[in-house]
PDB file of N, CA and C in Angstrom:
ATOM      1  N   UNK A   1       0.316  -9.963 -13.515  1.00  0.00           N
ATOM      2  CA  UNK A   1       0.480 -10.439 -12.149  1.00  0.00           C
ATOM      3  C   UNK A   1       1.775  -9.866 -11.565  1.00  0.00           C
ATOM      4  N   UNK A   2       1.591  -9.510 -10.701  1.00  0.00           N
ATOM      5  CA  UNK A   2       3.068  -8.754  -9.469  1.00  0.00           C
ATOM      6  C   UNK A   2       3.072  -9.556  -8.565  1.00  0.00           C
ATOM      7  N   UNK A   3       3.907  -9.306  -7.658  1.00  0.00           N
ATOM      8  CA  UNK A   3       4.224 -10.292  -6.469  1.00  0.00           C
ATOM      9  C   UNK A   3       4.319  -8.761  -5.002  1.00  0.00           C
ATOM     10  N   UNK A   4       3.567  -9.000  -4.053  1.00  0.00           N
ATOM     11  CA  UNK A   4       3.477  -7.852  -2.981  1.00  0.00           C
ATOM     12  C   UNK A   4       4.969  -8.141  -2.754  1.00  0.00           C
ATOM     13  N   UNK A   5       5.586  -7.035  -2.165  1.00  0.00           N
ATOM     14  CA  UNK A   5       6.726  -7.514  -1.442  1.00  0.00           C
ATOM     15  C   UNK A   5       6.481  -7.807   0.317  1.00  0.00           C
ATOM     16  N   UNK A   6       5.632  -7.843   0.854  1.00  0.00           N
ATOM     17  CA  UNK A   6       5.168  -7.223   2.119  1.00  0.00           C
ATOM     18  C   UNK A   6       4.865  -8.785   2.654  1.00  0.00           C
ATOM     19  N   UNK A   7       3.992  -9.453   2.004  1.00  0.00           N
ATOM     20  CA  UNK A   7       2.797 -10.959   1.983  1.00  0.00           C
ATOM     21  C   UNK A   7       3.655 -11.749   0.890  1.00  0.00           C
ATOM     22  N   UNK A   8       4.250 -11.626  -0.386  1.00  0.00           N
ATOM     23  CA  UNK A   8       5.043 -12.081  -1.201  1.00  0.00           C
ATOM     24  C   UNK A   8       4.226 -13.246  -1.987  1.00  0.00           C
ATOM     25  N   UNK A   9       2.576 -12.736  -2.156  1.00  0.00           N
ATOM     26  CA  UNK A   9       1.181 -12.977  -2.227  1.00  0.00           C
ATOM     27  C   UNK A   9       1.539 -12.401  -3.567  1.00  0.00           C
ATOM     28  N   UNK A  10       1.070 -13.166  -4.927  1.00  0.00           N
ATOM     29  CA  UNK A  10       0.837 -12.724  -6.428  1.00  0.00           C
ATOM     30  C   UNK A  10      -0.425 -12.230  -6.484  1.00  0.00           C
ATOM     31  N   UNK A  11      -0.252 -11.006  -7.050  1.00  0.00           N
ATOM     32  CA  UNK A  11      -1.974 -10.395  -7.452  1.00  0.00           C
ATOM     33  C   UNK A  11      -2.021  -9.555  -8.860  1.00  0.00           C
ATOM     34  N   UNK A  12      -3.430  -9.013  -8.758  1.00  0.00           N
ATOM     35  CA  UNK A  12      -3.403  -8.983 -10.562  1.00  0.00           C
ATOM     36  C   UNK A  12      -2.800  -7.252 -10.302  1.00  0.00           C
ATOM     37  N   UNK A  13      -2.340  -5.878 -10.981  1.00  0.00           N
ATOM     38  CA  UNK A  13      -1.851  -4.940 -11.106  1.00  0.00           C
ATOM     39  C   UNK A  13      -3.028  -3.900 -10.144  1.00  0.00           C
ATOM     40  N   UNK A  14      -4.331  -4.614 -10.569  1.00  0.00           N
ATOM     41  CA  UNK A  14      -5.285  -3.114  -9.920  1.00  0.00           C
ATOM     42  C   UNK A  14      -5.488  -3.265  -8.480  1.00  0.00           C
ATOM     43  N   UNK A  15      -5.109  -4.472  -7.748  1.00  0.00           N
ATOM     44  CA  UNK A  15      -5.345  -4.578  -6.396  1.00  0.00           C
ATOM     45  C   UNK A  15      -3.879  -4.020  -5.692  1.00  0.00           C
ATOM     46  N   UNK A  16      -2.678  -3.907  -6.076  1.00  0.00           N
ATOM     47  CA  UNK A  16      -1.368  -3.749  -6.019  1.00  0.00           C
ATOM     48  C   UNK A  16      -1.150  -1.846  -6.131  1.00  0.00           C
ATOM     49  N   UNK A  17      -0.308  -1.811  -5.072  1.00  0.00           N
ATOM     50  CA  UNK A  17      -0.059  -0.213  -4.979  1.00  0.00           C
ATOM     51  C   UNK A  17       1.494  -0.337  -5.627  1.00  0.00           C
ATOM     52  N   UNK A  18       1.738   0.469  -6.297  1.00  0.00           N
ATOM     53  CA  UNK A  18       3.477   0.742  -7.322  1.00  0.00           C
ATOM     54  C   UNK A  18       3.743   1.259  -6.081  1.00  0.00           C
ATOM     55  N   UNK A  19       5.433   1.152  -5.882  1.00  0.00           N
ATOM     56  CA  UNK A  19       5.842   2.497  -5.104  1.00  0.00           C
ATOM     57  C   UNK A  19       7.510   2.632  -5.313  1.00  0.00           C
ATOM     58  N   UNK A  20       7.748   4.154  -5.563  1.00  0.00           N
ATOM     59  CA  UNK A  20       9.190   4.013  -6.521  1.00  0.00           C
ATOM     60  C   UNK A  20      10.208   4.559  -5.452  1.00  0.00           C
ATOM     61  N   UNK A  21      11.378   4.541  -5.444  1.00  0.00           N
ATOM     62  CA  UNK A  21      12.299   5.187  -4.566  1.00  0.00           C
ATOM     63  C   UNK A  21      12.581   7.192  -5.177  1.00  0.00           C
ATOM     64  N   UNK A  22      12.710   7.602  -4.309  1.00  0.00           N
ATOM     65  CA  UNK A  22      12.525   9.386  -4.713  1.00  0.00           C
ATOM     66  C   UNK A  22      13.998   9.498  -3.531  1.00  0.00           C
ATOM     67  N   UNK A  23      14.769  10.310  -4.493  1.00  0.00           N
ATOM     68  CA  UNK A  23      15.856  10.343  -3.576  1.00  0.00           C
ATOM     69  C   UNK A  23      15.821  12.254  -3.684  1.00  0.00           C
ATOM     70  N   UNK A  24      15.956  13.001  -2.838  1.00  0.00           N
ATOM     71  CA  UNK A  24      15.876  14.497  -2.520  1.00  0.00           C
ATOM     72  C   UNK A  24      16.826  15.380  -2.906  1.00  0.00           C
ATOM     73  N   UNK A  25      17.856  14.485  -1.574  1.00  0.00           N
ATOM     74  CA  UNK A  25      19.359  14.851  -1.090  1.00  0.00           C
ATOM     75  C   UNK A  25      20.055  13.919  -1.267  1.00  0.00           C
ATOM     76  N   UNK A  26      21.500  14.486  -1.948  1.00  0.00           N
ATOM     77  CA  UNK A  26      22.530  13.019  -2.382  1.00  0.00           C
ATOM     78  C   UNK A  26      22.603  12.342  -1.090  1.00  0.00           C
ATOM     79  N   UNK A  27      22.860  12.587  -0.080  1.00  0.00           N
ATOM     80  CA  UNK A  27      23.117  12.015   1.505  1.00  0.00           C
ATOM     81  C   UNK A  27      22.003  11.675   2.047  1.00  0.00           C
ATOM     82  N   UNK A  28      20.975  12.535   2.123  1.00  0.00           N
ATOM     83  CA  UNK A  28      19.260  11.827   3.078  1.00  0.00           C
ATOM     84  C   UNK A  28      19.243  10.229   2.745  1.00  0.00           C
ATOM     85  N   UNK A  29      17.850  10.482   3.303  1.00  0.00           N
ATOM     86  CA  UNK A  29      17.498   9.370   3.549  1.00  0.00           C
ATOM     87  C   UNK A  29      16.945   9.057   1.844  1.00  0.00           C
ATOM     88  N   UNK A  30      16.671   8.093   1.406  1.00  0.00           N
ATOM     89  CA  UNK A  30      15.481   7.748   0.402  1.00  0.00           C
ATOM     90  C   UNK A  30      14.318   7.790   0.626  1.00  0.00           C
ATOM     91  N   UNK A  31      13.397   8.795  -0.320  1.00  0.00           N
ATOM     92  CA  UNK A  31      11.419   8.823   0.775  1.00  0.00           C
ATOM     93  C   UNK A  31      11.105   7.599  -0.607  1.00  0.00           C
ATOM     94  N   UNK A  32      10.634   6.905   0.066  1.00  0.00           N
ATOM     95  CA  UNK A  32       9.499   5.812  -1.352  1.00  0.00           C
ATOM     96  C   UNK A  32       7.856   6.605  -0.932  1.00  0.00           C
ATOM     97  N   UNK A  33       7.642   6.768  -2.236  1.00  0.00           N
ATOM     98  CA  UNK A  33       6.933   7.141  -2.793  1.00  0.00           C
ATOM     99  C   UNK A  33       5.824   6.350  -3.217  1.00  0.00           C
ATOM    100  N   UNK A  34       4.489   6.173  -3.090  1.00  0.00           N
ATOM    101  CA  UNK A  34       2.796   5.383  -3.722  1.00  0.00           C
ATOM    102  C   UNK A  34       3.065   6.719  -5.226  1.00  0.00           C
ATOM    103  N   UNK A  35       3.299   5.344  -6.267  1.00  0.00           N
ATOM    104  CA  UNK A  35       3.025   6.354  -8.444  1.00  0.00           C
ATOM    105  C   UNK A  35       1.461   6.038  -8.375  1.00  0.00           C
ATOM    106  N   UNK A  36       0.616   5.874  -7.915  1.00  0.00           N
ATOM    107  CA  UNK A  36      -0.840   6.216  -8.200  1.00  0.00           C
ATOM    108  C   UNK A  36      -1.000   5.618  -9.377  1.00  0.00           C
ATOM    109  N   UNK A  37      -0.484   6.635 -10.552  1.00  0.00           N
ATOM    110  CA  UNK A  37      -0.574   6.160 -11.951  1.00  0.00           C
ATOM    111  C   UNK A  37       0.305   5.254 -12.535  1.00  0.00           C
ATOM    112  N   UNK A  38       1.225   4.533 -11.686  1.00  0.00           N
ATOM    113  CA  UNK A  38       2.260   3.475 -11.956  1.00  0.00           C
ATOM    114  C   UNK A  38       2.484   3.510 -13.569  1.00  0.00           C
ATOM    115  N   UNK A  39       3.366   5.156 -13.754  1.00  0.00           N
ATOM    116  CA  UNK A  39       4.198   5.547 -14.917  1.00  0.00           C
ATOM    117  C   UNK A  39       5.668   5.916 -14.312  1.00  0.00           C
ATOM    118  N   UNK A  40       5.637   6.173 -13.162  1.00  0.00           N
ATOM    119  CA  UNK A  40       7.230   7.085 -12.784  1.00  0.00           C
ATOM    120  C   UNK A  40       7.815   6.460 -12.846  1.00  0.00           C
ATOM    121  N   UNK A  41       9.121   7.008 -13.047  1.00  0.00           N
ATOM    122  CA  UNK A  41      10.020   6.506 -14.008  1.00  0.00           C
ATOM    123  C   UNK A  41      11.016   5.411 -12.922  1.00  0.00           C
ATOM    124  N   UNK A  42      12.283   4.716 -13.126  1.00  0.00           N
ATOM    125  CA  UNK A  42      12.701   3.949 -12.161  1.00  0.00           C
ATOM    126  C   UNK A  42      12.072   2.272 -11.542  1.00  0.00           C
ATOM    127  N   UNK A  43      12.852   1.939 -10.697  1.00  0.00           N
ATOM    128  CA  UNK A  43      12.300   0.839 -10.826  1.00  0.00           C
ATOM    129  C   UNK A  43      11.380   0.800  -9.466  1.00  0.00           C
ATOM    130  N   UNK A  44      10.405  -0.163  -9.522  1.00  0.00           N
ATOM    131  CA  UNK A  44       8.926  -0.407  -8.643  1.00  0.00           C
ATOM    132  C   UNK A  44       8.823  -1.174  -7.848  1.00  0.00           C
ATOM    133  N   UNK A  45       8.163  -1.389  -7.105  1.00  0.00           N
ATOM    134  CA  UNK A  45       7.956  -2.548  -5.701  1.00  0.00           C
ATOM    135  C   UNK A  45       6.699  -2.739  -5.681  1.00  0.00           C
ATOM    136  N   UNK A  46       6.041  -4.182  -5.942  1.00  0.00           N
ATOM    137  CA  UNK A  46       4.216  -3.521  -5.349  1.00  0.00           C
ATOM    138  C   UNK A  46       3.995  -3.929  -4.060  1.00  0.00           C
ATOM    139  N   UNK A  47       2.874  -3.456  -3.624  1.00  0.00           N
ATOM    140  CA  UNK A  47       2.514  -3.653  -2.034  1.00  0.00           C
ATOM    141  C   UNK A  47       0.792  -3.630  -2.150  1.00  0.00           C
ATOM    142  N   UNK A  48       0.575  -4.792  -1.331  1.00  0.00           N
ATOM    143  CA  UNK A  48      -1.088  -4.432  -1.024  1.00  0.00           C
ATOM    144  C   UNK A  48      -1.374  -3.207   0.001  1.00  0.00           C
ATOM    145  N   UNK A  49      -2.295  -2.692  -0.158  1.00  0.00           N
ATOM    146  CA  UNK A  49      -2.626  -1.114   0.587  1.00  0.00           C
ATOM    147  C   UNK A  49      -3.396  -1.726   1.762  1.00  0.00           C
ATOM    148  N   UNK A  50      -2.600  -2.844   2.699  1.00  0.00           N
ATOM    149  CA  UNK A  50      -2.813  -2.648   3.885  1.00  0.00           C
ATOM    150  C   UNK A  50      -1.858  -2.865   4.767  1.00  0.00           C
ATOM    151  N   UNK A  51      -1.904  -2.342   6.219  1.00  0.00           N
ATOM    152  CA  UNK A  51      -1.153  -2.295   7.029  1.00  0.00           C
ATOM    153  C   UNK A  51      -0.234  -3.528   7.058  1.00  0.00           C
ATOM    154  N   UNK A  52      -0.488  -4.831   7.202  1.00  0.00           N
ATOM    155  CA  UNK A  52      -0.151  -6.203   7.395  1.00  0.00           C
ATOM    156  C   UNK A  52       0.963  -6.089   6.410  1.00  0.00           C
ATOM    157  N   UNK A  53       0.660  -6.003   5.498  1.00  0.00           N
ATOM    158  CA  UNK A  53       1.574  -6.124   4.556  1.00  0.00           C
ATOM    159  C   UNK A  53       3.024  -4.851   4.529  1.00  0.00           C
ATOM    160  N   UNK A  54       2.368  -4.089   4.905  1.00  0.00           N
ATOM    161  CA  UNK A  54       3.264  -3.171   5.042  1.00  0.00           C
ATOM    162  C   UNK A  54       4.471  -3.119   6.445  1.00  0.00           C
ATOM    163  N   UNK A  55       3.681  -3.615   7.240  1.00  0.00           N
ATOM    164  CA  UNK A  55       4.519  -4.129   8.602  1.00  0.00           C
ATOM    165  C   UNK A  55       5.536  -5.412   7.746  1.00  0.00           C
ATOM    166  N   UNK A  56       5.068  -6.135   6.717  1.00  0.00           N
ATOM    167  CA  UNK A  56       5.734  -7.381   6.796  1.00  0.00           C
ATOM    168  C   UNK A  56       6.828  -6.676   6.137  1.00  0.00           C
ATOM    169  N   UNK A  57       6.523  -5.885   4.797  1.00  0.00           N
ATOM    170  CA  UNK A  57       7.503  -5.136   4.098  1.00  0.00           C
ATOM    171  C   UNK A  57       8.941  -4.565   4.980  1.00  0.00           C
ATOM    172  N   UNK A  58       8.228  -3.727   6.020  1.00  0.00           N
ATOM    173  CA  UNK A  58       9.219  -3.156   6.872  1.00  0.00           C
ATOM    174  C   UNK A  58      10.125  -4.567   7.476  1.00  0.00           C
ATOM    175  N   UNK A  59       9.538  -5.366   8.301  1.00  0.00           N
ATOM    176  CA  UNK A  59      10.402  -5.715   9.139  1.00  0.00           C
ATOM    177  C   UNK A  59      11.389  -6.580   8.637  1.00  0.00           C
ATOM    178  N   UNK A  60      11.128  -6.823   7.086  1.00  0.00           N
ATOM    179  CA  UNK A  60      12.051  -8.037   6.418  1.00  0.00           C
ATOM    180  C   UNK A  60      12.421  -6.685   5.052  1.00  0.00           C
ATOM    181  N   UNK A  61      12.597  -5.347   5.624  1.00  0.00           N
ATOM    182  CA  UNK A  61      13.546  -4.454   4.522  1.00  0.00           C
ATOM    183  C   UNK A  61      13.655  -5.101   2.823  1.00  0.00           C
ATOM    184  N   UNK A  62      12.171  -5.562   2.926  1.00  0.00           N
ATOM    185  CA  UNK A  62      12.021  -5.516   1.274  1.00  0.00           C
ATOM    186  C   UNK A  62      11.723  -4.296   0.354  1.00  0.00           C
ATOM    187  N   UNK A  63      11.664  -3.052   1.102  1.00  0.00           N
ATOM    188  CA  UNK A  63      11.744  -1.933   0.267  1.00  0.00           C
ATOM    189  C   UNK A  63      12.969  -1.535  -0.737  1.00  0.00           C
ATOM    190  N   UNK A  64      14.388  -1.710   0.425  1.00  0.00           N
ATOM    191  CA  UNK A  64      15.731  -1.389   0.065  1.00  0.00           C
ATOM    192  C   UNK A  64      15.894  -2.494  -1.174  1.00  0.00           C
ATOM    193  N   UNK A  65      15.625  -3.489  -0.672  1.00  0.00           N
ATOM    194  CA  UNK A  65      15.872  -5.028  -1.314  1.00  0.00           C
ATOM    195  C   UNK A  65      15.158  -4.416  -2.671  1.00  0.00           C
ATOM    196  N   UNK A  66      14.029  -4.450  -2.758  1.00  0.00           N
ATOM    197  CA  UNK A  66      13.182  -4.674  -3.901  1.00  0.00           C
ATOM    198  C   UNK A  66      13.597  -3.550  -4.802  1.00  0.00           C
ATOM    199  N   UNK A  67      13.290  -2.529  -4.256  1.00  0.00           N
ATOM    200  CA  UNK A  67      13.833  -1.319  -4.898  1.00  0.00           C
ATOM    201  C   UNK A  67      15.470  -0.949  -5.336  1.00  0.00           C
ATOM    202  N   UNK A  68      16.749  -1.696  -5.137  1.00  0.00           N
ATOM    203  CA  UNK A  68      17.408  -2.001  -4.876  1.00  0.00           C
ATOM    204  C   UNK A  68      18.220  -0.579  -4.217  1.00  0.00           C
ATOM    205  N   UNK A  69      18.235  -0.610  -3.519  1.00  0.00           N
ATOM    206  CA  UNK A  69      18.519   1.162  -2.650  1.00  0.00           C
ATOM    207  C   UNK A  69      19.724   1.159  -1.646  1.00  0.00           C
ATOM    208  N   UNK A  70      20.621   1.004  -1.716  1.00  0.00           N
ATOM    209  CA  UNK A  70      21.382   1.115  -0.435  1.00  0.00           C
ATOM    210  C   UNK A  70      21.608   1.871   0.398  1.00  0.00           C
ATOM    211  N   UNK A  71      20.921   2.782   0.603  1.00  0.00           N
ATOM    212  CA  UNK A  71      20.929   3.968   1.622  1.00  0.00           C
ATOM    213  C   UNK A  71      19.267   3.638   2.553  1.00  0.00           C
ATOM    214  N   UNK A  72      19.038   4.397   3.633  1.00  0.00           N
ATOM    215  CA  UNK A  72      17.944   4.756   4.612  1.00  0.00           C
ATOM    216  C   UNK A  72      16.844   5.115   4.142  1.00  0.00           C
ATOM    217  N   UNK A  73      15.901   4.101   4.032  1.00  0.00           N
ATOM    218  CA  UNK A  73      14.434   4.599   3.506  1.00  0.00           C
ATOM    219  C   UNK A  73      13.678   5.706   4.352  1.00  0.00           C
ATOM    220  N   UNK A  74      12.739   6.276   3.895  1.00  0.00           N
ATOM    221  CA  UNK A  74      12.098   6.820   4.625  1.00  0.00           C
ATOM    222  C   UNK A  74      10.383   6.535   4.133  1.00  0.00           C
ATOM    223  N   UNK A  75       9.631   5.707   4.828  1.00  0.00           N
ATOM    224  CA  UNK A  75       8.480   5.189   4.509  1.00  0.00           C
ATOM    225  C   UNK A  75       7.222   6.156   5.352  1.00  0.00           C
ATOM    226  N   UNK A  76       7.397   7.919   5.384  1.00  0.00           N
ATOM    227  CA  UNK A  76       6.495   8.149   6.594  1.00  0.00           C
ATOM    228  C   UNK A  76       5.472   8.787   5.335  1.00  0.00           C
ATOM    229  N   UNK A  77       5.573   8.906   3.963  1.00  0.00           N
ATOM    230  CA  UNK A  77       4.620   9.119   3.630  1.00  0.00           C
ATOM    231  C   UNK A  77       3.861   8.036   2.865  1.00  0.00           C
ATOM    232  N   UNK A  78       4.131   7.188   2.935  1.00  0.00           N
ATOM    233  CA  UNK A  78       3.584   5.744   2.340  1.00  0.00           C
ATOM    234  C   UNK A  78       2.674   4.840   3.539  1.00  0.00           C
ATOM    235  N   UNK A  79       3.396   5.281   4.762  1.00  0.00           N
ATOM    236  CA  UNK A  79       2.500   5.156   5.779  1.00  0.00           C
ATOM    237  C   UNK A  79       1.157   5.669   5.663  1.00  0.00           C
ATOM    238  N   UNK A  80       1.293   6.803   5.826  1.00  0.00           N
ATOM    239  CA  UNK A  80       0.058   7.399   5.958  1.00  0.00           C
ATOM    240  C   UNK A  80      -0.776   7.363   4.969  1.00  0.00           C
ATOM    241  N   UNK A  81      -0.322   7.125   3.940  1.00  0.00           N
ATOM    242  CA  UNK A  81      -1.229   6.635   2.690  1.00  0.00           C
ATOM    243  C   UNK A  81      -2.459   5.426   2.772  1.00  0.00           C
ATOM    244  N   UNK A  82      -1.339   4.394   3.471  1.00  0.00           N
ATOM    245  CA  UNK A  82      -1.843   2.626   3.902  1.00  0.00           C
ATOM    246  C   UNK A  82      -2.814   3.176   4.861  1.00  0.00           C
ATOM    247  N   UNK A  83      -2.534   4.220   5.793  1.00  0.00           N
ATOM    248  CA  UNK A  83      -3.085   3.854   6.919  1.00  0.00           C
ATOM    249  C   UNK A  83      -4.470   4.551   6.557  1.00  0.00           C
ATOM    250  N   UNK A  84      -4.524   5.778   5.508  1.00  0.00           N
ATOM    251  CA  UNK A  84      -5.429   6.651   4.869  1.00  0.00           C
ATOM    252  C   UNK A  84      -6.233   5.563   4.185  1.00  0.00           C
ATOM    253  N   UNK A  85      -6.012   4.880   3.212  1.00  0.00           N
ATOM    254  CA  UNK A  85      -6.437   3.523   2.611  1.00  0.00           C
ATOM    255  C   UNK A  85      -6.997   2.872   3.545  1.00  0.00           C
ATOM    256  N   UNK A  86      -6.924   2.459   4.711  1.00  0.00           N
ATOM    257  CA  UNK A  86      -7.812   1.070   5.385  1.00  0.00           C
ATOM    258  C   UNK A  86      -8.648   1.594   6.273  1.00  0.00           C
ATOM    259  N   UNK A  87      -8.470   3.108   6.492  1.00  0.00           N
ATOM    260  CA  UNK A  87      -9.486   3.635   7.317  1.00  0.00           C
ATOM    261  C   UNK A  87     -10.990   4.037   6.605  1.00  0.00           C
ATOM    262  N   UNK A  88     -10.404   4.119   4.965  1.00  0.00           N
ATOM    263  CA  UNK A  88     -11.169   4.625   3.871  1.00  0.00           C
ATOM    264  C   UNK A  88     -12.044   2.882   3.679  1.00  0.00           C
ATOM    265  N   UNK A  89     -11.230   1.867   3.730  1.00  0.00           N
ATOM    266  CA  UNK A  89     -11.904   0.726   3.195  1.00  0.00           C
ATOM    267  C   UNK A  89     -12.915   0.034   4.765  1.00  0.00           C
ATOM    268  N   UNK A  90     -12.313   0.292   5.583  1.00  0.00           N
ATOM    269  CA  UNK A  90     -13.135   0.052   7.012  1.00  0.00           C
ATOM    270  C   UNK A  90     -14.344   0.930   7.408  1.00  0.00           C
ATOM    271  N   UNK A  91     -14.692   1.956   6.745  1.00  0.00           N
ATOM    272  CA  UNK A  91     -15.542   2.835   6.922  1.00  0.00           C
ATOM    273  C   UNK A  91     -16.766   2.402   5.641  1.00  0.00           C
ATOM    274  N   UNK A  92     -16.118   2.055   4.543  1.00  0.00           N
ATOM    275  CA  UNK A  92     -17.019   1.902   3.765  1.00  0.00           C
ATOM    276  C   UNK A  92     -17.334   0.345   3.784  1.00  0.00           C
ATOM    277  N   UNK A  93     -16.476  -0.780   4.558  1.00  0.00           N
ATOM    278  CA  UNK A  93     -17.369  -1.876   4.838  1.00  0.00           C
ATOM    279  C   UNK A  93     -18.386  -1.840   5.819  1.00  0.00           C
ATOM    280  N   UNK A  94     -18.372  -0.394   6.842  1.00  0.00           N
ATOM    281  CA  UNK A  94     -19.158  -0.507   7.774  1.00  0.00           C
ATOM    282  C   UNK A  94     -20.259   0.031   7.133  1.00  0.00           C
ATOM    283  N   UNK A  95     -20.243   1.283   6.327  1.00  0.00           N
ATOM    284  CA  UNK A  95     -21.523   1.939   5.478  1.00  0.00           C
ATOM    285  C   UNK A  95     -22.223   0.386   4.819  1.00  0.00           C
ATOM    286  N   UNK A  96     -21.271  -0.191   4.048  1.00  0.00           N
ATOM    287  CA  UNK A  96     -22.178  -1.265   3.362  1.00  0.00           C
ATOM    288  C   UNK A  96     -23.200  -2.266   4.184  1.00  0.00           C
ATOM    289  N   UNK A  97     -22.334  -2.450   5.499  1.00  0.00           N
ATOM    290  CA  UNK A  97     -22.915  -3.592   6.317  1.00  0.00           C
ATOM    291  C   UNK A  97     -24.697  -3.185   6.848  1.00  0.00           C
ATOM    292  N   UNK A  98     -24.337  -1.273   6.936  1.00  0.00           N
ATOM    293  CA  UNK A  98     -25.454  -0.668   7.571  1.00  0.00           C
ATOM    294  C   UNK A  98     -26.374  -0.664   6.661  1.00  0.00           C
ATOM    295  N   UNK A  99     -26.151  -0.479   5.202  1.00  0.00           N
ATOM    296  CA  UNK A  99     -26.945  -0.474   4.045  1.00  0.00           C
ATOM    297  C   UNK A  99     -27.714  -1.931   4.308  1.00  0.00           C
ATOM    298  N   UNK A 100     -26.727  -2.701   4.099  1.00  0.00           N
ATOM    299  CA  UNK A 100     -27.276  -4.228   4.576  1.00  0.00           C
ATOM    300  C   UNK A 100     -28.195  -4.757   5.593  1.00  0.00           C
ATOM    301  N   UNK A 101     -28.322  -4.155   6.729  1.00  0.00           N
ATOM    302  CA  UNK A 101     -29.000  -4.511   7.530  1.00  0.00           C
ATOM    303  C   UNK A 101     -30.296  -3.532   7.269  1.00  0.00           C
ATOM    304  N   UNK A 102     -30.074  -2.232   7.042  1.00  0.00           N
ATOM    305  CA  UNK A 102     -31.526  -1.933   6.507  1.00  0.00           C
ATOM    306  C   UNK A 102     -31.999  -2.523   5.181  1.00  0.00           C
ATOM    307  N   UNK A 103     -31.771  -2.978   4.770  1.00  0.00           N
ATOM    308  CA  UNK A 103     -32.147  -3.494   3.453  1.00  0.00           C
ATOM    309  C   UNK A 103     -33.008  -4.851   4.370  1.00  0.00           C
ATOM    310  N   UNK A 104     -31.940  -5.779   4.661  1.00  0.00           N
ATOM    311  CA  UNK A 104     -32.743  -6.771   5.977  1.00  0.00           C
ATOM    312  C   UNK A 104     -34.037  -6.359   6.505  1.00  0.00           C
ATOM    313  N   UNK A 105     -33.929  -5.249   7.408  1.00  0.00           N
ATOM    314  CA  UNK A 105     -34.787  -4.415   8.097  1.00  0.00           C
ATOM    315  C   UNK A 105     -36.273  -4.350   7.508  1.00  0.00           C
ATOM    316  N   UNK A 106     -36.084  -3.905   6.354  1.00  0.00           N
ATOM    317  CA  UNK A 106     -36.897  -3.640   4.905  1.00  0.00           C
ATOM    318  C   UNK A 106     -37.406  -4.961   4.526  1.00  0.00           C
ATOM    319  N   UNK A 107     -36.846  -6.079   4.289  1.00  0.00           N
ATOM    320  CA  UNK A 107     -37.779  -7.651   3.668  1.00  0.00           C
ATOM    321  C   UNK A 107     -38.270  -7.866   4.974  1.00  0.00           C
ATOM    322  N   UNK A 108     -38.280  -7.727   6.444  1.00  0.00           N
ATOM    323  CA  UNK A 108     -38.350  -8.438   7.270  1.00  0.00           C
ATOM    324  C   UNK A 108     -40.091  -7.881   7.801  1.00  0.00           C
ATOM    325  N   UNK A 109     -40.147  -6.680   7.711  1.00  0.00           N
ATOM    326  CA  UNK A 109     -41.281  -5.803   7.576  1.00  0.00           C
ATOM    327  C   UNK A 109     -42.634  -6.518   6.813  1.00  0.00           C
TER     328      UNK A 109
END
């Protein structure tokens, strides 16, 4: 069990996205990073892979916090990940729903 930092919602490891701090440049910003395979090395933050949560993450700077980071995150590729993720899970609740209603379609016949 992890705790999101985003919702601060306990869930089991496979519903939970890892995401580690990646620093470039001694001075930049910090990019956080989605480990996919939640092995990289350092310490982790989890987050549910949707937007909500990720807005909550941002606006209460539980990235810096969690991750413990004192410098400027940079979250623009973790964005697009979330946002890649719910467009991927909104498309395939709509495929299912359509499956569903022809299936309906089909007993109703």
């Amino acid at each position: 069990m992890r705790t999101c930092v985003g919702c601060r919602r306990r869930d089991d490891r496979s519903v939970l996205w890892r995401v580690v701090a990646h620093r470039s440049e001694v001075s930049g910003p910090v990019l956080i990073r989605l480990d996919r395979q939640q092995r990289q090395p350092g310490r982790g933050a989890w987050l549910h892979p949707t937007m909500d949560c990720l807005n909550q993450a941002i606006r209460r700077r539980a990235f810096a916090r969690g991750l413990r980071v004192a410098a400027e995150v940079d979250l623009g590729e973790l964005t697009a990940a979330v946002r890649t993720a719910q467009v991927e899970y909104e498309l395939q609740g709509v495929a299912a729903k359509g499956a569903a209603d022809d299936r309906r379609k089909r007993v109703q016949r």
